[in-house]
N, C-alpha and C. Protein backbone atom coordinates (compact mmCIF):
# COMPACT_ATOMS: atom_id res chain seq x y z
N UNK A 1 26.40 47.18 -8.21
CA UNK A 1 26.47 46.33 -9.40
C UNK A 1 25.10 46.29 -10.07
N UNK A 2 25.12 46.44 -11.20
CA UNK A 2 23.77 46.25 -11.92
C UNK A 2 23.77 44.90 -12.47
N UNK A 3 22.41 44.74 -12.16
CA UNK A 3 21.77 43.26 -12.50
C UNK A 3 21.49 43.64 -14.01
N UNK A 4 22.22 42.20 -14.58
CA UNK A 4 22.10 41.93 -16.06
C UNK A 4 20.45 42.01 -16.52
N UNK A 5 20.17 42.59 -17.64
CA UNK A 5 18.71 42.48 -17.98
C UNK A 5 18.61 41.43 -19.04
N UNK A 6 17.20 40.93 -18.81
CA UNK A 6 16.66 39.61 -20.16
C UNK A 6 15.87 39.83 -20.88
N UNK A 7 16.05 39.65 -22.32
CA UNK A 7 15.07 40.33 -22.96
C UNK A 7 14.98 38.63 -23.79
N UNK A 8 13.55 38.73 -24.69
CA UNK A 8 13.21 37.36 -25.11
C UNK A 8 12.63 37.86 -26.94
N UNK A 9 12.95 37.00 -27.86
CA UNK A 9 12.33 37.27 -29.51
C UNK A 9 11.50 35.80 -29.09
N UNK A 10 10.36 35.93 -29.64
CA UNK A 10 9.53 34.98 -29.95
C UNK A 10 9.69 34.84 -31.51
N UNK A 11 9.76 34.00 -32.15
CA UNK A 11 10.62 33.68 -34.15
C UNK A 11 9.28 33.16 -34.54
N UNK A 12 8.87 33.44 -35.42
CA UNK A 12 7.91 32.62 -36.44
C UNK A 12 8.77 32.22 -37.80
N UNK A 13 8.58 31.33 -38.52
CA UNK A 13 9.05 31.19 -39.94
C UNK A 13 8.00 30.33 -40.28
N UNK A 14 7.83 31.32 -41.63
CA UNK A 14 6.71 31.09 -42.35
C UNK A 14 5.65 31.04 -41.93
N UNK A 15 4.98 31.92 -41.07
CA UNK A 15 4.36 32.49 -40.55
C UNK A 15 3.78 31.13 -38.99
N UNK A 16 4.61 30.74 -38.57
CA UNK A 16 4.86 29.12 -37.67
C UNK A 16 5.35 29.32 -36.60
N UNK A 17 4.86 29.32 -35.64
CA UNK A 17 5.81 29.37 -34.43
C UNK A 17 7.24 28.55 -34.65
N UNK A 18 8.35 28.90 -33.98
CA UNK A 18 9.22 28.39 -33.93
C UNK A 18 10.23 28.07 -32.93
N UNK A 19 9.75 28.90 -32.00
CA UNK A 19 10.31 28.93 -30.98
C UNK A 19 10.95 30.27 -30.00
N UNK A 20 11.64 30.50 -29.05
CA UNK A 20 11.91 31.54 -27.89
C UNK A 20 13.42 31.46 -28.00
N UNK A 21 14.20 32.53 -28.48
CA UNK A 21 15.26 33.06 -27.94
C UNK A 21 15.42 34.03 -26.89
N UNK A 22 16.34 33.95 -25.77
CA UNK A 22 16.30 34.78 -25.02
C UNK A 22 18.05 35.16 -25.10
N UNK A 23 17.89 36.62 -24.53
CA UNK A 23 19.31 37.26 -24.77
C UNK A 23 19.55 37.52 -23.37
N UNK A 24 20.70 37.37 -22.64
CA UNK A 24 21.35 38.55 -21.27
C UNK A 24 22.05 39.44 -22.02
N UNK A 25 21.77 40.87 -21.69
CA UNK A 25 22.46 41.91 -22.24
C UNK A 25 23.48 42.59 -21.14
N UNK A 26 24.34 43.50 -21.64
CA UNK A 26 26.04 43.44 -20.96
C UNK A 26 25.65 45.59 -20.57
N UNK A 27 24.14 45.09 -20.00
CA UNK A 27 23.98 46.34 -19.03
C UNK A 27 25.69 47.78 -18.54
N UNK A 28 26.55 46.53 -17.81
CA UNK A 28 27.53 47.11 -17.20
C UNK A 28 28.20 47.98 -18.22
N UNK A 29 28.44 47.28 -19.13
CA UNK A 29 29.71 47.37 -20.41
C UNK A 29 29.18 48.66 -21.26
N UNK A 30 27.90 48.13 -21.62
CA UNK A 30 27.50 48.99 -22.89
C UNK A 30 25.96 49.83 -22.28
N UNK A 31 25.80 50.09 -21.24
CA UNK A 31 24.78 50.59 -20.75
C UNK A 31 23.66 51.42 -21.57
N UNK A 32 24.49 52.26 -22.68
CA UNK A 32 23.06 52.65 -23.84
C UNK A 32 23.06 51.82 -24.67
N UNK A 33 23.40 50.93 -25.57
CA UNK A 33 23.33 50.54 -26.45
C UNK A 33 22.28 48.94 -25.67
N UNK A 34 22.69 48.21 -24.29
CA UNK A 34 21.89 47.44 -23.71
C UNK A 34 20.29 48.54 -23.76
N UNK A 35 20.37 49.45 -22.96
CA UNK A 35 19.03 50.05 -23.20
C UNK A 35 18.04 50.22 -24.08
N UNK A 36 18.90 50.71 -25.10
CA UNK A 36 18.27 50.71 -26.38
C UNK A 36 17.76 49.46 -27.00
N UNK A 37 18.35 48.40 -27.14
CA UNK A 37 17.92 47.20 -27.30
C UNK A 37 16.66 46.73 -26.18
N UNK A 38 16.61 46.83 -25.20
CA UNK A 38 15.69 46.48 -24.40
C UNK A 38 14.56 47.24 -24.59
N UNK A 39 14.47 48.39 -24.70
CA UNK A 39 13.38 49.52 -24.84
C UNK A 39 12.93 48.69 -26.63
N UNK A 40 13.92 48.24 -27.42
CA UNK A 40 12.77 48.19 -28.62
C UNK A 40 12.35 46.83 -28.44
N UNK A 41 12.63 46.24 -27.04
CA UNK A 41 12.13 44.49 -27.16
C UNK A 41 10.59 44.69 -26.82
N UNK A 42 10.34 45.44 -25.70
CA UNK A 42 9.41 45.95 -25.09
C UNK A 42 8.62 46.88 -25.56
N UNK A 43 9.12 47.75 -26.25
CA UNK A 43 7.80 48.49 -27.23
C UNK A 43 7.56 49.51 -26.36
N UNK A 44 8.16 50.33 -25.11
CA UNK A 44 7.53 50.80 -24.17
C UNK A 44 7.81 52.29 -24.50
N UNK A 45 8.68 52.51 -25.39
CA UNK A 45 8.73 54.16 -25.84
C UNK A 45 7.82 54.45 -27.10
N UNK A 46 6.66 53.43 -27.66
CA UNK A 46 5.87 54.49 -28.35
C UNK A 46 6.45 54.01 -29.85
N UNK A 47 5.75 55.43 -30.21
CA UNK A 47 6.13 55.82 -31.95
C UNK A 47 6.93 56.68 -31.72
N UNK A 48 8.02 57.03 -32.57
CA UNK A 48 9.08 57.55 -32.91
C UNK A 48 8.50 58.71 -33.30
N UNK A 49 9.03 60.20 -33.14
CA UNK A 49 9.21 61.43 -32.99
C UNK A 49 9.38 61.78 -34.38
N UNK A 50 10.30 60.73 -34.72
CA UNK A 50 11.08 61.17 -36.40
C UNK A 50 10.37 60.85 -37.35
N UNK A 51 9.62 59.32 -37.33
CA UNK A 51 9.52 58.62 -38.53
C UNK A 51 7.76 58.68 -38.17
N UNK A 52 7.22 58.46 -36.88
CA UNK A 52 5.68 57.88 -36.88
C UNK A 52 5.98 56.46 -36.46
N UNK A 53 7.08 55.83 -36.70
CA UNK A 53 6.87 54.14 -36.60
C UNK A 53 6.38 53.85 -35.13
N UNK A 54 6.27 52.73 -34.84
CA UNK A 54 6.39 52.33 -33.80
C UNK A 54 8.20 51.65 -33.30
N UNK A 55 8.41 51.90 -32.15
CA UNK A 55 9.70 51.67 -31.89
C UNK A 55 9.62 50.50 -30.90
N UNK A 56 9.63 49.63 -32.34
CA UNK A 56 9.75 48.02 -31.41
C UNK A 56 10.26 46.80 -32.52
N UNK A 57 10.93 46.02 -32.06
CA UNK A 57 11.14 44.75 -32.79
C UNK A 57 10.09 43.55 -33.09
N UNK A 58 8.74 44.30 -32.64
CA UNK A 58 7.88 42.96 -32.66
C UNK A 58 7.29 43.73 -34.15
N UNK A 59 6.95 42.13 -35.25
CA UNK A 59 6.83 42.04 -36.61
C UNK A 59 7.67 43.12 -37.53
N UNK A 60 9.12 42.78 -36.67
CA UNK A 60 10.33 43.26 -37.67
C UNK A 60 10.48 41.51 -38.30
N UNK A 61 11.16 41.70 -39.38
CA UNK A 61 11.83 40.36 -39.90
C UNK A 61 13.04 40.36 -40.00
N UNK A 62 13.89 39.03 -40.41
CA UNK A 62 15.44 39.16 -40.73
C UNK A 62 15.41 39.14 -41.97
N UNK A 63 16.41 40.38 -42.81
CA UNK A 63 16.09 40.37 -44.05
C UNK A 63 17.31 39.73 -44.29
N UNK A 64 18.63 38.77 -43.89
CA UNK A 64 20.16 38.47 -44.02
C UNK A 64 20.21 37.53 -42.90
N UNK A 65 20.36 35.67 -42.99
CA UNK A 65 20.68 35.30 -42.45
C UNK A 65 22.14 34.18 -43.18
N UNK A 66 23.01 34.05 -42.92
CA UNK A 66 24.22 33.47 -44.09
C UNK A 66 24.61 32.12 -42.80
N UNK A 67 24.37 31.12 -43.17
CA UNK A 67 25.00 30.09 -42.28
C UNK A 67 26.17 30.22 -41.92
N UNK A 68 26.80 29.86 -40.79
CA UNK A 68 27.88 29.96 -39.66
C UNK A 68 28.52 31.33 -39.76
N UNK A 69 27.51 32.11 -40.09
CA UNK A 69 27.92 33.74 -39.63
C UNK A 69 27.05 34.36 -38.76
N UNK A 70 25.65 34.73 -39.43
CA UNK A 70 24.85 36.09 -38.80
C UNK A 70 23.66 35.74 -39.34
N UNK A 71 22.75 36.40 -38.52
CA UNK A 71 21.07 36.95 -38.83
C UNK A 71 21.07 38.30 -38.64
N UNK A 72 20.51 39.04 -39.31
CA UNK A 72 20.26 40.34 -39.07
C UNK A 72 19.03 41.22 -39.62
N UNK A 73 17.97 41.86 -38.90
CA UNK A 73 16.85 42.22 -38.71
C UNK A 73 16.85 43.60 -39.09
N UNK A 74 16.02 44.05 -39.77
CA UNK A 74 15.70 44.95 -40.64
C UNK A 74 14.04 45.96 -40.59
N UNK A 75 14.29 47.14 -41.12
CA UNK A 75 13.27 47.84 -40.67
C UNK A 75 12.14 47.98 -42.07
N UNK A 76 12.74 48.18 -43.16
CA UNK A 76 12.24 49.11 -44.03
C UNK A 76 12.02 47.36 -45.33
N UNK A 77 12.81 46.22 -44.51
CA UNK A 77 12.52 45.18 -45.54
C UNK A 77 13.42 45.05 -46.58
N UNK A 78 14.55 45.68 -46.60
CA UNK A 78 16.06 45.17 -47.42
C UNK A 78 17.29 45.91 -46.79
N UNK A 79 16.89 46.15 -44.92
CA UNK A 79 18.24 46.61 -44.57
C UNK A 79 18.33 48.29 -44.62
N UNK A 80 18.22 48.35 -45.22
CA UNK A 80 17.67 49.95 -44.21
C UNK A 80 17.15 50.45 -43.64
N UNK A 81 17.49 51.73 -42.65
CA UNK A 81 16.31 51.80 -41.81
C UNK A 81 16.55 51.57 -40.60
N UNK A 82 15.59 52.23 -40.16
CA UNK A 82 15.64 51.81 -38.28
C UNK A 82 16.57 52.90 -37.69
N UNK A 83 16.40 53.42 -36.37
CA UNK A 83 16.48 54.21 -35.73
C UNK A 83 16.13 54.08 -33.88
N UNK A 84 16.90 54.93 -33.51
CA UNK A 84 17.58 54.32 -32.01
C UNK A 84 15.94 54.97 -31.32
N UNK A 85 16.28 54.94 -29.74
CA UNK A 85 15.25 55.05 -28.85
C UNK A 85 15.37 56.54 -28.68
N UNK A 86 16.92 56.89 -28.95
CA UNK A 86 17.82 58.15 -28.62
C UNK A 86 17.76 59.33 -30.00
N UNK A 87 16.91 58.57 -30.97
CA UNK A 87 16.85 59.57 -32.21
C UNK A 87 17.24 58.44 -33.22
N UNK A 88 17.96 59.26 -34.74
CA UNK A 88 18.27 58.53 -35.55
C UNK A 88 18.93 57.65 -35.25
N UNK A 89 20.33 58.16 -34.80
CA UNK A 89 21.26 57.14 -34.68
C UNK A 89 22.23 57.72 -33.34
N UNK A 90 23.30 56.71 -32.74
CA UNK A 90 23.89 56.84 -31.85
C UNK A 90 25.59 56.73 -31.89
N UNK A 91 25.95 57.27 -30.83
CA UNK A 91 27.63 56.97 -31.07
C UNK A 91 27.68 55.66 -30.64
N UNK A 92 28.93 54.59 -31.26
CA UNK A 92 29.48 53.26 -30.77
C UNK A 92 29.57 53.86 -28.93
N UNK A 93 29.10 53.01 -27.99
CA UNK A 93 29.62 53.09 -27.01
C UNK A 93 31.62 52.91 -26.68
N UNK A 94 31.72 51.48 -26.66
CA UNK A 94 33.06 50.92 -26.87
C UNK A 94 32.94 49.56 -27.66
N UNK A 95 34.06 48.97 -27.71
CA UNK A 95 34.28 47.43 -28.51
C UNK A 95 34.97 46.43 -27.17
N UNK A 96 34.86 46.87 -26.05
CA UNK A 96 35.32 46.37 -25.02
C UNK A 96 34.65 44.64 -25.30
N UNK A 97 33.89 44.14 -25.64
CA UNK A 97 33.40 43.26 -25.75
C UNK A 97 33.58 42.17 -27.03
N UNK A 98 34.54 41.28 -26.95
CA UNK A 98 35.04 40.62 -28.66
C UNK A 98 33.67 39.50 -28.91
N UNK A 99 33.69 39.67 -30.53
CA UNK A 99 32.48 38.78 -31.19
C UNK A 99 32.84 37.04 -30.51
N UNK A 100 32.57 36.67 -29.49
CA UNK A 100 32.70 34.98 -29.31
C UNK A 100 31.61 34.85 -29.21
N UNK A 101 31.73 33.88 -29.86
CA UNK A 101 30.54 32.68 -29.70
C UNK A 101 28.84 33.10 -30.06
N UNK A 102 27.73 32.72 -29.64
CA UNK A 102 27.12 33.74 -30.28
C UNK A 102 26.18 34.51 -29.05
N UNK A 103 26.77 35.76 -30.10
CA UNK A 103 26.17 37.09 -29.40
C UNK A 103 25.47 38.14 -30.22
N UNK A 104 24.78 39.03 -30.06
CA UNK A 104 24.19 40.30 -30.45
C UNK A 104 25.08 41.39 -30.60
N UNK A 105 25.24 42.10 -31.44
CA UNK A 105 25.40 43.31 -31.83
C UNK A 105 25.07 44.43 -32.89
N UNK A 106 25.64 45.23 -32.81
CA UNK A 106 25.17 46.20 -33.03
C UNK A 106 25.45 46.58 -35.19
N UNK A 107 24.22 46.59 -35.86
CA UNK A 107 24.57 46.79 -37.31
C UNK A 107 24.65 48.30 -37.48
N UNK A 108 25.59 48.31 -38.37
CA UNK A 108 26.05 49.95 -38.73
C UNK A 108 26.55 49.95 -40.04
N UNK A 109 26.58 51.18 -39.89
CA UNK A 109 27.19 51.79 -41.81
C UNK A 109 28.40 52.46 -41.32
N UNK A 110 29.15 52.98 -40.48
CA UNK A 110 29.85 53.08 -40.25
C UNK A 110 30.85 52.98 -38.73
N UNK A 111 31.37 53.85 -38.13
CA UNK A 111 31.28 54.75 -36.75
C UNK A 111 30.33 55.45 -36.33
N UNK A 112 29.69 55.07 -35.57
CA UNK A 112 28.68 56.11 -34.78
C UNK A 112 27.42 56.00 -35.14
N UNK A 113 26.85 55.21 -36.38
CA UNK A 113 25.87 55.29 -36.34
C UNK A 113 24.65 53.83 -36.24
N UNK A 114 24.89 53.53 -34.83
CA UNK A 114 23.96 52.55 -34.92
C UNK A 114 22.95 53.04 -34.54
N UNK A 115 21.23 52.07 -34.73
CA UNK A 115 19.97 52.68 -34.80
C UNK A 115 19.31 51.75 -33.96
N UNK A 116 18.48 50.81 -34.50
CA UNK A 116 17.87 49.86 -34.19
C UNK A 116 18.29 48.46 -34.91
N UNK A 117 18.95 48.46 -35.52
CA UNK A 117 19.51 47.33 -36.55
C UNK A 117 20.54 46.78 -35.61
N UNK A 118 20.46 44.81 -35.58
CA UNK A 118 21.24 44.27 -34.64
C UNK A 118 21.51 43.13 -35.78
N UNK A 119 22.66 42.24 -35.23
CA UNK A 119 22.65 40.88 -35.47
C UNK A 119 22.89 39.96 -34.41
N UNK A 120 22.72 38.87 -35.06
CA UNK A 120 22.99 37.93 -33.71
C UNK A 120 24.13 37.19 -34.47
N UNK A 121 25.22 36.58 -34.41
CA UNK A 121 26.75 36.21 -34.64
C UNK A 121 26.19 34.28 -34.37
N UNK A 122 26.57 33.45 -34.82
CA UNK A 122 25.98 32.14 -34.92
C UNK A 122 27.23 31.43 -33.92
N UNK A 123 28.87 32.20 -34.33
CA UNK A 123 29.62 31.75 -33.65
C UNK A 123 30.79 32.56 -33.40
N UNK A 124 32.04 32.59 -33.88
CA UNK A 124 33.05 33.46 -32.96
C UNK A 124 33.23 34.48 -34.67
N UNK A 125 33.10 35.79 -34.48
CA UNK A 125 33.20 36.62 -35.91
C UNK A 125 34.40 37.67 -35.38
N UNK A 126 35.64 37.29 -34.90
CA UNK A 126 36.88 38.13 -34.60
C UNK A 126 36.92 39.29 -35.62
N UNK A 127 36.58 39.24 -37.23
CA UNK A 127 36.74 40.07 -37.81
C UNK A 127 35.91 41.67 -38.14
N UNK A 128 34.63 41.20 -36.90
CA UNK A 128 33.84 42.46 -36.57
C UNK A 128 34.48 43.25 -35.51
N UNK A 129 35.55 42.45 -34.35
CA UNK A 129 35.61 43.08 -33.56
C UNK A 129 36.42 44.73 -33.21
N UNK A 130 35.68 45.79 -32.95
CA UNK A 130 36.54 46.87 -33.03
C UNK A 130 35.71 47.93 -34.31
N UNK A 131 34.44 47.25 -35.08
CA UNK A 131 33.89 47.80 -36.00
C UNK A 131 32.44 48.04 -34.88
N UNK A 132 31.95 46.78 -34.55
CA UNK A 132 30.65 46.80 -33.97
C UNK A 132 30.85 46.42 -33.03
N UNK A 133 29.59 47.02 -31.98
CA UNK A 133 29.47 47.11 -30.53
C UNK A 133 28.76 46.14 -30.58
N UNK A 134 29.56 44.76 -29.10
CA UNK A 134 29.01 43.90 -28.99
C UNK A 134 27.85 44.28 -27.81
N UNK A 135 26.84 44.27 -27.25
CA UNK A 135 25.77 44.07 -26.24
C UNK A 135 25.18 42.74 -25.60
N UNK A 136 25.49 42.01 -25.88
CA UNK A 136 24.36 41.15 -25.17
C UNK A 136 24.96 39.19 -25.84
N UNK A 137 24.79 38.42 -25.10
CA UNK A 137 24.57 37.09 -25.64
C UNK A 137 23.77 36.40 -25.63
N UNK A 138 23.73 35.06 -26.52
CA UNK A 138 22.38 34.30 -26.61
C UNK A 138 22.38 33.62 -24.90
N UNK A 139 21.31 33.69 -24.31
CA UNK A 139 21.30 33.10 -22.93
C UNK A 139 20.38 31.47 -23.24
N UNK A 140 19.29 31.37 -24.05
CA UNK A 140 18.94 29.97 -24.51
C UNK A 140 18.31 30.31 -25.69
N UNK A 141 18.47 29.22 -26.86
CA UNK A 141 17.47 29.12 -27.73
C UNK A 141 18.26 28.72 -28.73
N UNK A 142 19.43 28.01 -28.42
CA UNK A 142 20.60 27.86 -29.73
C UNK A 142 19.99 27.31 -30.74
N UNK A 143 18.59 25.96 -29.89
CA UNK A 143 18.36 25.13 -31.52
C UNK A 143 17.50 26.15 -32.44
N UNK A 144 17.07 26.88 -32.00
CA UNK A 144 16.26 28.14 -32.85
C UNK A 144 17.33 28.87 -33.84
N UNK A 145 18.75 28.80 -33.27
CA UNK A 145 19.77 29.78 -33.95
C UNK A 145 19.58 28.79 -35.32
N UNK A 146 20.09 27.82 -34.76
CA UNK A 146 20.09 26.28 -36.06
C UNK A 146 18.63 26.42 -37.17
N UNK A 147 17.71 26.52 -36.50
CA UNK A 147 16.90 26.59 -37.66
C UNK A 147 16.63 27.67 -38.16
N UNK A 148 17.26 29.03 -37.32
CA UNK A 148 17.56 30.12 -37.96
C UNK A 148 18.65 30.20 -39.35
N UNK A 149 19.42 29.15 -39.09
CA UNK A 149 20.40 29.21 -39.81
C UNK A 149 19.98 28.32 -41.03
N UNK A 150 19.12 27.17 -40.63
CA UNK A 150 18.62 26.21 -41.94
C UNK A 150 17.94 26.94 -43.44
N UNK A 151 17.27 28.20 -42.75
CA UNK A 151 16.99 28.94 -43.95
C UNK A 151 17.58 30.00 -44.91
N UNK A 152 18.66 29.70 -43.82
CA UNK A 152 19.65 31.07 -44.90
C UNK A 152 20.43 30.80 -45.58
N UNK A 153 20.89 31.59 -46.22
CA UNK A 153 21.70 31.56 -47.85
C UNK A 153 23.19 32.03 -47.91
N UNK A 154 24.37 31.62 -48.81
CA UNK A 154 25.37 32.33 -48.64
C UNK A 154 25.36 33.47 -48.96
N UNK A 155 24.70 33.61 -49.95
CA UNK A 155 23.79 34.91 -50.51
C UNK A 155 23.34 36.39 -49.24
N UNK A 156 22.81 35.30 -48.35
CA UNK A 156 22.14 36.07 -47.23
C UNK A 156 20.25 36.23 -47.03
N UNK A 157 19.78 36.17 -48.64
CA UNK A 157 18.71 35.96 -48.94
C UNK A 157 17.79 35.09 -48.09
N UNK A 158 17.05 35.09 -46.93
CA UNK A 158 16.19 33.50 -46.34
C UNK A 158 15.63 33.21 -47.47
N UNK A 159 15.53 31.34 -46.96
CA UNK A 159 14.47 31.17 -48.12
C UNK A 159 13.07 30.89 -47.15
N UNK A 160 12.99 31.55 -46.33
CA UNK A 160 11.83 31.20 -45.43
C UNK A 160 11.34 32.89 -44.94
N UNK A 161 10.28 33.11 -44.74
CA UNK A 161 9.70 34.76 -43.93
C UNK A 161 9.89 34.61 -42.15
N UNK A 162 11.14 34.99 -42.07
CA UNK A 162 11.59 34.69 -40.58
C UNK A 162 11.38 36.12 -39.55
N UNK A 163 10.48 35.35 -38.55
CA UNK A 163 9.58 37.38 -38.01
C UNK A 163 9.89 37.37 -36.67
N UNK A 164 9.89 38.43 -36.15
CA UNK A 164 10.06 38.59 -34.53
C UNK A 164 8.43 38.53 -33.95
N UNK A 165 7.66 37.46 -34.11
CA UNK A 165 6.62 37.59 -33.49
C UNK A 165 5.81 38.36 -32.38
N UNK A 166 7.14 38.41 -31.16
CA UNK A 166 6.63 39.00 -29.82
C UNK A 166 8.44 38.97 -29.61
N UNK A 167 8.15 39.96 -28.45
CA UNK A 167 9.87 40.70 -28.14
C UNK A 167 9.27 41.11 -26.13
N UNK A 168 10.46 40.65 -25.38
CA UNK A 168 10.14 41.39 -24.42
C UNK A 168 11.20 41.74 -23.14
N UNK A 169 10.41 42.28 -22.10
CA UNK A 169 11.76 42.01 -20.87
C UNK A 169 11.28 40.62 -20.27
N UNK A 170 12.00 39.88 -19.69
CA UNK A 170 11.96 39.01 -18.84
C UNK A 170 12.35 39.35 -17.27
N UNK A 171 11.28 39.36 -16.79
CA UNK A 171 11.65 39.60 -15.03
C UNK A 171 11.31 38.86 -14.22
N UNK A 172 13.02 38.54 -13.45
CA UNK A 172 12.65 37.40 -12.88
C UNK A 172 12.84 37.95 -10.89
């Protein structure tokens, strides 16, 4: 049996501490797509082959957070962009996993091509399920989701600069 892995976002808004979300990711279920997420919490593969970037979520921002839906984090600063540990992009593992409650998954433009682009789901989004690969759930930091959510728009627009300060594994 593989032991679930923990990965942690440290949030600034408006350039402010704000607090620690931490995620358990669904290792068993989705084994690359958990990887991939963990490798960009940690920063431990470097700069990217393709682009030069660095391949990590720390001082990514959320460019889309919409109350009692989603946040979602961005590379290029309006949603495009971003690229896997595995290259550009990757196949969906499965959808074995339904959007409840809130969890992480996987942002895409279509089939097959997710990268580095995630969201986190605020509460139950049934109508993703079977489009995007779920990975991972919130393990603590809900009141962070809440003030994640205080700045966003139906629009999607924040009205706040909401950043991944620091990203990591947690080993316990």
């Amino acid at each position: 049996m593989t032991k679930s892995t923990k990965v942690f976002f440290d949030i600034a808004i408006n350039a402010k501490p704000a607090g620690r979300v931490t995620f358990k990711l669904f290792n068993e279920t989705v084994p690359k797509t958990a990887e991939n997420f963990r490798a960009l919490c940690t920063g431990e593969k470097g700069k990217s082959a393709l682009s030069g970037m660095p391949l990590t979520y720390k001082g990514s921002k959320f460019h889309r957070i919409i109350p009692g839906f989603m946040a979602q984090d961005f590379t290029r600063g309006d949603g495009r962009g971003g690229e896997s540990i595995y290259g550009a992009k990757f196949a969906d593992e499965n959808f074995k996993i339904a959007h409840r409650g809130p969890v992480l998954s996987m942002a895409n433009a279509g089939p097959n091509t997710n990268g580095s682009q995630f969201f986190i789901c605020f509460q139950d989004t049934p109508w993703l399920d079977g489009k995007h690969t779920v990975f991972g759930k919130i393990e603590s930091g809900e009141e962070l989701l809440k003030k994640l959510e205080s700045v966003g728009t139906p629009s999607g627009a924040p009205t706040a600069t909401v950043e991944i300060s620091d990203c990591g594994e947690i080993n316990e």
